[in-house]
Structure formats: structure tokens, C-alpha cells
C-alpha atoms as a PDB file:
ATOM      1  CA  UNK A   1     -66.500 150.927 182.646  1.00  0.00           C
ATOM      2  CA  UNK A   2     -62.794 151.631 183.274  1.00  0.00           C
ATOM      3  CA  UNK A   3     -60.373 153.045 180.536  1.00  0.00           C
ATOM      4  CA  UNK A   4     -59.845 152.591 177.807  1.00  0.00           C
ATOM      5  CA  UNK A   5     -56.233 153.306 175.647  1.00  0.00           C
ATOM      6  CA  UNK A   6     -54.635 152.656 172.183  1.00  0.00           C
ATOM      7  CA  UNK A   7     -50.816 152.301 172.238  1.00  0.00           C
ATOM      8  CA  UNK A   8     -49.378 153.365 169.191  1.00  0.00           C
ATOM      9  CA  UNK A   9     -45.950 151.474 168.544  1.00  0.00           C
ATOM     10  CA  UNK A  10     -43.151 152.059 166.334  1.00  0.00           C
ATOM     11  CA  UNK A  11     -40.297 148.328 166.612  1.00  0.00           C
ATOM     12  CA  UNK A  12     -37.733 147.752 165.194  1.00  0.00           C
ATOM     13  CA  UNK A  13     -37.767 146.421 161.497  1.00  0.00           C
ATOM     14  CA  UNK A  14     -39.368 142.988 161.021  1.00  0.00           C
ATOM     15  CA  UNK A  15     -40.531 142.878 164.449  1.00  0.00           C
ATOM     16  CA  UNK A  16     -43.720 143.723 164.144  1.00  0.00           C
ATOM     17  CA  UNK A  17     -45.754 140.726 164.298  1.00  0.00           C
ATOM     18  CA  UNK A  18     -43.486 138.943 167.024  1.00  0.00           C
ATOM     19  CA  UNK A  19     -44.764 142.550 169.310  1.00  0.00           C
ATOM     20  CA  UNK A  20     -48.499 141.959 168.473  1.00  0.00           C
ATOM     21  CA  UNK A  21     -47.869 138.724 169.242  1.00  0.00           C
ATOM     22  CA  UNK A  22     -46.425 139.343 173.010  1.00  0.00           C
ATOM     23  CA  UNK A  23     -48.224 142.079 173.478  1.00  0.00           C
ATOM     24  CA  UNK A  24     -51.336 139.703 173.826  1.00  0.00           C
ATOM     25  CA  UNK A  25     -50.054 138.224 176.046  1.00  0.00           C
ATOM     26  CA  UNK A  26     -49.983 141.356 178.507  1.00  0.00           C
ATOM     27  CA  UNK A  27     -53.306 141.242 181.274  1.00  0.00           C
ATOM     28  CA  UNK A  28     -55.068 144.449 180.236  1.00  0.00           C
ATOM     29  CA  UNK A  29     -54.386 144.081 176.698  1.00  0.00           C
ATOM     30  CA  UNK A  30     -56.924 143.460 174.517  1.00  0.00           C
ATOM     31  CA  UNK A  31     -56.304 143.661 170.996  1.00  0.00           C
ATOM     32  CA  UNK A  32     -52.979 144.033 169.317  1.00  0.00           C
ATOM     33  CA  UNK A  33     -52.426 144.384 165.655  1.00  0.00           C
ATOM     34  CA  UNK A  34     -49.537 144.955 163.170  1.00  0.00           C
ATOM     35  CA  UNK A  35     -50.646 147.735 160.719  1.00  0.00           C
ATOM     36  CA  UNK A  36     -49.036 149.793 157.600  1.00  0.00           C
ATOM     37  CA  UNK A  37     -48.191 153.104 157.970  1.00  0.00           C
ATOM     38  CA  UNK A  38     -46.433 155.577 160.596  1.00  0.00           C
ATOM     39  CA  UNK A  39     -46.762 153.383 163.501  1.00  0.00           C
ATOM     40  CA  UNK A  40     -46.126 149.700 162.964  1.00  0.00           C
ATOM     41  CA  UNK A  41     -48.353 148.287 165.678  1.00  0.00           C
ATOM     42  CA  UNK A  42     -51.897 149.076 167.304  1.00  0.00           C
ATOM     43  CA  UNK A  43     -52.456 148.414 170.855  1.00  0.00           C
ATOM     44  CA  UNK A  44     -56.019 148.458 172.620  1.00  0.00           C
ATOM     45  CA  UNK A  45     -56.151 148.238 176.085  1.00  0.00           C
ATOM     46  CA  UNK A  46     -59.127 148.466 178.506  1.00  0.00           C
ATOM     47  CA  UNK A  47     -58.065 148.704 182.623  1.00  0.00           C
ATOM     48  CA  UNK A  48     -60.284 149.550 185.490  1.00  0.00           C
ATOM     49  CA  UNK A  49     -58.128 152.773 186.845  1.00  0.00           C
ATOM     50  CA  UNK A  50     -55.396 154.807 185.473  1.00  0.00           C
ATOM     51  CA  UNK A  51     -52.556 153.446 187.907  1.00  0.00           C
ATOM     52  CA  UNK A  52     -53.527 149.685 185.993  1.00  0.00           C
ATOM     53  CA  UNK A  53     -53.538 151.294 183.004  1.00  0.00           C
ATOM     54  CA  UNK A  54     -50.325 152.626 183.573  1.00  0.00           C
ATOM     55  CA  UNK A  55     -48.614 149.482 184.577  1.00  0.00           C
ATOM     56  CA  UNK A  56     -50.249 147.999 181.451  1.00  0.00           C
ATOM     57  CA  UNK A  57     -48.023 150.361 179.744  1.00  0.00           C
ATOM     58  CA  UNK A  58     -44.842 150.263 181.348  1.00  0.00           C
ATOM     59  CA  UNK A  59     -45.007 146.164 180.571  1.00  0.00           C
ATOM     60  CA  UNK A  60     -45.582 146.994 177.177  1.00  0.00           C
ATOM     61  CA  UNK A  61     -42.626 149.315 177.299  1.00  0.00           C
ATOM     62  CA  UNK A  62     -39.986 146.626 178.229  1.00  0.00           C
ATOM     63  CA  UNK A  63     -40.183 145.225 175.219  1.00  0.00           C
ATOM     64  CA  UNK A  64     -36.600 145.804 173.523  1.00  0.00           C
ATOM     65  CA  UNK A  65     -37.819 145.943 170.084  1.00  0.00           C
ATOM     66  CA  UNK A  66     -40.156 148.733 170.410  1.00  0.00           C
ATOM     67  CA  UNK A  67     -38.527 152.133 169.601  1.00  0.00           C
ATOM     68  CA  UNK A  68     -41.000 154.588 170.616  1.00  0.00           C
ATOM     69  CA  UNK A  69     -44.896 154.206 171.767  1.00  0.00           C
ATOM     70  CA  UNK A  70     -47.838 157.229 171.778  1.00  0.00           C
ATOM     71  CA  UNK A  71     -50.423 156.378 173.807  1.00  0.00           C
ATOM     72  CA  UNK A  72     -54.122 157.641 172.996  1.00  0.00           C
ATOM     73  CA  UNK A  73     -56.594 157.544 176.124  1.00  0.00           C
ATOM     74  CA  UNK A  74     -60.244 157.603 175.012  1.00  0.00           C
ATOM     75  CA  UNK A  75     -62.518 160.128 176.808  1.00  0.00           C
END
């Protein structure tokens, strides 16, 4: 089954659809939505081991307009 992750991400203002937007593009990434509230966009990402899922997240993490990320692993 792998594992499975939502990255909660807080960008800069007005950037979040243009994140959602690239973070689809990302390989591991599977859903990525701008949302109201705290965190400005959700992340869902599904990878077969946790060193791909960490790679998954340090691409996400490049992006300049995101300020800060949590990331959730599912158990």
C-alpha cells in the first residue's frame, strides 16, 4: 500500500492557487487543493517508502512562495 501524507501549506498571499496548481505537477502528489482557513493549501500524497515520501516533500518545499508546511502521515 505505501504511505500515505497530507502537507499542510501556508504561501504567501494570493498564491495559493498558482501552489495547488504546481504542486500537481510533483510525481507522488496526488491531490492538491486551495482551502480557507489556517493553512491555505491541502496536499495529499501517496509514495511507496518513506525516503520517496520524503523527497516528495523536499520538492514541494522549494517552492518560494510557501512560508511554512506541516506534514500529517496517516497510520
Amino acid at each position: 500500500m505505501g504511505v500515505k501524507a497530507y502537507v499542510l501549506i501556508v504561501t504567501t498571499v494570493g498564491k495559493e492557487a498558482d501552489v495547488a496548481n504546481e504542486m500537481k505537477k510533483i510525481n507522488g502528489v496526488k491531490e492538491a487543493n486551495p482551502v480557507y482557513g489556517e493553512y491555505d493549501v491541502v496536499v495529499e500524497i501517496i509514495a511507496e517508502t518513506l525516503d520517496e515520501l520524503n523527497k516528495v516533500i523536499a520538492q514541494i518545499r522549494k517552492n518560494t512562495a510557501i512560508l511554512r508546511t506541516v506534514t500529517l502521515i496517516v497510520m
